[in-house]
Protein backbone atom coordinates (compact mmCIF):
# COMPACT_ATOMS: atom_id res chain seq x y z
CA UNK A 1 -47.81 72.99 -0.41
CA UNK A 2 -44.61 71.46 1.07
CA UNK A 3 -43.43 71.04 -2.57
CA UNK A 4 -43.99 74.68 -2.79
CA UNK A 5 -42.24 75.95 0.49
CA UNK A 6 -39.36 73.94 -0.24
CA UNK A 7 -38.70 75.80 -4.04
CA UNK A 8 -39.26 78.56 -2.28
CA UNK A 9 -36.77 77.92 0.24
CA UNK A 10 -34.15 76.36 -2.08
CA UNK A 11 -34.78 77.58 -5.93
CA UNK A 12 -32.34 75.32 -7.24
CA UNK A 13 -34.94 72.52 -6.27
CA UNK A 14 -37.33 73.62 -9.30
CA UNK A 15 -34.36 73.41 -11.79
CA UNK A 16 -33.27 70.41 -11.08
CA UNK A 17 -37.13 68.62 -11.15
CA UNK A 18 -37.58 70.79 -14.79
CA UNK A 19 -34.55 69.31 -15.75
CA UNK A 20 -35.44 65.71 -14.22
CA UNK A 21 -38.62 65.74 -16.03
CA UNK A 22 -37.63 66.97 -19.56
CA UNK A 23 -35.20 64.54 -19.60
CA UNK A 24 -37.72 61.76 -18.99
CA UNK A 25 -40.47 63.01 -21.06
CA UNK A 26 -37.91 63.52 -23.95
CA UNK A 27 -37.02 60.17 -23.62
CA UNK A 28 -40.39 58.67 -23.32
CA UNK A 29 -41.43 60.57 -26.58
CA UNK A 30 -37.99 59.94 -28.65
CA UNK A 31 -38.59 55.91 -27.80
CA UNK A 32 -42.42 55.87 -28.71
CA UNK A 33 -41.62 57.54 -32.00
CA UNK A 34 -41.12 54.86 -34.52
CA UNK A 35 -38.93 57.44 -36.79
CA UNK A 36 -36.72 57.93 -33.93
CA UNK A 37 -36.33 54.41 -32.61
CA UNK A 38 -33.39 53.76 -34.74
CA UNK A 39 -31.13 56.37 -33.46
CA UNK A 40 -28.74 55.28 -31.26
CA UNK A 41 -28.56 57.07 -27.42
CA UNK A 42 -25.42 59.07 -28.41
CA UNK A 43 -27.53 60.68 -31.21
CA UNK A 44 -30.89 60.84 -29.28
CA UNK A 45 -28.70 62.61 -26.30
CA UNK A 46 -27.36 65.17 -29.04
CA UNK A 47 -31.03 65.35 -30.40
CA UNK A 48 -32.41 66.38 -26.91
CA UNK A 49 -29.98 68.89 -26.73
CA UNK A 50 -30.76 70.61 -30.21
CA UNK A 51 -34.58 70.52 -29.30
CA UNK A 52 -36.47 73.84 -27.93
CA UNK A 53 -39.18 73.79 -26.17
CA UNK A 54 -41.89 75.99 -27.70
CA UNK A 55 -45.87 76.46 -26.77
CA UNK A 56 -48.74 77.46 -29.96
CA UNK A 57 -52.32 78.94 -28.85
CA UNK A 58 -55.28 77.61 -30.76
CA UNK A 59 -55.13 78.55 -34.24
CA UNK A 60 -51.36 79.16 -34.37
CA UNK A 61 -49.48 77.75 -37.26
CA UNK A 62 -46.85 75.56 -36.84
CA UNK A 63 -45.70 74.56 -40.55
CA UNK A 64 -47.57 76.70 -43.64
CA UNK A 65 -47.95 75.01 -46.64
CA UNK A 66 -45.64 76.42 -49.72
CA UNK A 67 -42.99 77.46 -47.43
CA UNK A 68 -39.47 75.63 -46.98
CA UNK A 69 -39.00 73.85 -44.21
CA UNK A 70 -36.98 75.44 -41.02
CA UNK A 71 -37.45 73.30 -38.42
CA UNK A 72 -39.14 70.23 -37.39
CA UNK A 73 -41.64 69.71 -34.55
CA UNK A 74 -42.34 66.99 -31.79
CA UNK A 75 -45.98 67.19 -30.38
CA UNK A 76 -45.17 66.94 -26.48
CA UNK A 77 -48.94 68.04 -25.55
CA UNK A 78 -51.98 68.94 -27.22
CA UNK A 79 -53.06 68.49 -30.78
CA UNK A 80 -52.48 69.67 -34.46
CA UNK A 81 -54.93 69.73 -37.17
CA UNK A 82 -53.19 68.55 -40.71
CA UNK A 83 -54.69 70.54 -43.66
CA UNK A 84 -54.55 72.38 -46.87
CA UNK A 85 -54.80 76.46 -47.86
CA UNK A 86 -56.45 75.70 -51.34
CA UNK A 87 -59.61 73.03 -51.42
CA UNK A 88 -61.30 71.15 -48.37
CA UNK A 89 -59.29 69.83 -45.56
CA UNK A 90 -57.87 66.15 -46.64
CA UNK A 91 -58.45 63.51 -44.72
CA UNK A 92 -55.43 63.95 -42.67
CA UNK A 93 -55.33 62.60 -38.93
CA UNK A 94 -54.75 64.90 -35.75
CA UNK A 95 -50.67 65.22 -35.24
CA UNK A 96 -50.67 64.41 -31.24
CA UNK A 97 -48.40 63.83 -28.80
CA UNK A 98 -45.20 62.23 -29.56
CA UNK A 99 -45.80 62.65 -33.73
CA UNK A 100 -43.58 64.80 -35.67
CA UNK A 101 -44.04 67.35 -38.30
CA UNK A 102 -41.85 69.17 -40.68
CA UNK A 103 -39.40 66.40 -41.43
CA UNK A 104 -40.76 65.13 -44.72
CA UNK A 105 -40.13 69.19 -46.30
CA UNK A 106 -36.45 68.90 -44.61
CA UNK A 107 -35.47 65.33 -45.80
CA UNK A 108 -36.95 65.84 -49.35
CA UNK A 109 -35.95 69.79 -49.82
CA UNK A 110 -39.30 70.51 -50.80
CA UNK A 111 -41.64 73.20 -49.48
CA UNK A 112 -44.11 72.18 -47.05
CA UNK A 113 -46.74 70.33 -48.40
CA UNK A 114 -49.64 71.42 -45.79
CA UNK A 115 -49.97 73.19 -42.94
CA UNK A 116 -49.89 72.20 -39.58
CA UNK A 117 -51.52 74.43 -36.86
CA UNK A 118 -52.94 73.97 -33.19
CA UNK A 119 -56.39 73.17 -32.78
CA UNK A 120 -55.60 73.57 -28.40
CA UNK A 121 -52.83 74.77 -26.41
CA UNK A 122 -49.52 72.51 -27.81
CA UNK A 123 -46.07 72.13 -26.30
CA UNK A 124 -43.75 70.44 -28.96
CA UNK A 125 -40.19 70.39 -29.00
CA UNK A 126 -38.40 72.23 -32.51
CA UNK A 127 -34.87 71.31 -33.93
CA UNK A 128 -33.37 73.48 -36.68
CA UNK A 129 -33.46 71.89 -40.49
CA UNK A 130 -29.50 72.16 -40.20
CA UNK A 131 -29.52 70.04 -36.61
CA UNK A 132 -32.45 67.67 -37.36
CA UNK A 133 -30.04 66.94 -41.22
CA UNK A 134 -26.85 66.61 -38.87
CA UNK A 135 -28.34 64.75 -36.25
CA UNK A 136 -30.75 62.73 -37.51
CA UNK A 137 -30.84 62.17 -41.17
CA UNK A 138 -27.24 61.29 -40.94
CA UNK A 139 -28.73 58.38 -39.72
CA UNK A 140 -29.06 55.93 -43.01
CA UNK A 141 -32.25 53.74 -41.13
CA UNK A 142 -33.90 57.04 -39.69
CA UNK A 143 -33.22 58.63 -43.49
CA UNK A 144 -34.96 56.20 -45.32
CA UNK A 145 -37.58 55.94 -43.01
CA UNK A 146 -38.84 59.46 -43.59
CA UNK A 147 -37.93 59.26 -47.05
CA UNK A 148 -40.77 56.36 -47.56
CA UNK A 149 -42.99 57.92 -45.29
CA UNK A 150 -42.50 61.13 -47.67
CA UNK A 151 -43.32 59.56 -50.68
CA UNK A 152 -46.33 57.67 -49.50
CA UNK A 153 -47.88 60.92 -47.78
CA UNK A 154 -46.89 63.10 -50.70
CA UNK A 155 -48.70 60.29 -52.91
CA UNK A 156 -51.59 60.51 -50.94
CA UNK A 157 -51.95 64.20 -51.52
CA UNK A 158 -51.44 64.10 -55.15
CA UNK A 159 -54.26 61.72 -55.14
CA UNK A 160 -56.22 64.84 -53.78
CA UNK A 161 -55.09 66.67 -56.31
CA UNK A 162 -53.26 69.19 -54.47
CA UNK A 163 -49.61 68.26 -55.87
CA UNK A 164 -48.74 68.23 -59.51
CA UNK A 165 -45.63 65.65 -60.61
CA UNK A 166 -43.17 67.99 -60.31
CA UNK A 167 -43.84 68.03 -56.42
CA UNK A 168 -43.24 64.35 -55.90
CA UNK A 169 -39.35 64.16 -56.81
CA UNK A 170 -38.71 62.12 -53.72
């Protein structure tokens, strides 16, 4: 309540705590990340300044399978089912918070090879393909980071049967 009077009284209070607080939980999520780790804090400060916030209801589709890649996602709350359009659901884990999505379709220039939608109310952070190329795959150890983590989870799904050959040109 005192919290409360005092934004009231003095608006500037809220924007300075939102701002206080996205910094931090940026931070926090950009650290626990293992393909972020790498990037310096000049290019994690230019990161967090490319990233949107964005929220997804239940059921809302974050990255459809087939399409090119536009942006890529940081989970900051809630969770993401991993799946496919065509055959049952692979055995994909959750995407929660602090995982990415989208960056393996950006990296490679490949469509998207499943989609990714909400399963409960998510807030996750998007950068454009053009910032998340510029900003972090400029970064050689972040690069070939995704780039193995591409080709082993674009392996897996050609195991499922769900890629042909020409799909894994990693």
């Amino acid at each position: 309540e005192s919290m409360d009077r005092l934004i009231t009284r003095y608006p500037n209070i809220r924007t300075g705590l939102e701002g206080f607080f996205r910094e931090r939980l940026l931070a926090n999520a950009m650290r626990a990340n293992p393909l972020l780790q790498p990037l310096t804090e000049g290019e994690r400060s230019k990161l967090a300044a490319a990233f949107q916030s964005c929220t997804f209801k239940p059921g809302e589709v974050l990255l459809e399978e087939g399409r090119a890649g536009e942006a890529v996602y940081l989970v900051l709350r809630g969770r993401c089912a991993v799946f496919h359009r065509a055959g049952a659901p692979g055995p994909y884990p959750d995407l929660v918070e602090g995982d990415l999505c989208g960056e393996i379709s950006i990296a490679t220039d490949i469509p998207v090879s499943a989609v990714v939608a909400a399963k409960e109310p998510v807030v996750a952070l998007r950068v454009s393909a053009a910032d998340f190329r510029a900003l972090v795959l400029s970064n050689r150890a972040v690069k070939s980071q995704v780039l193995l983590l591409a080709s082993q989870r674009l392996s897996r799904t050609a195991k499922l049967g769900l890629l042909g050959e020409h799909d894994l040109r990693v």
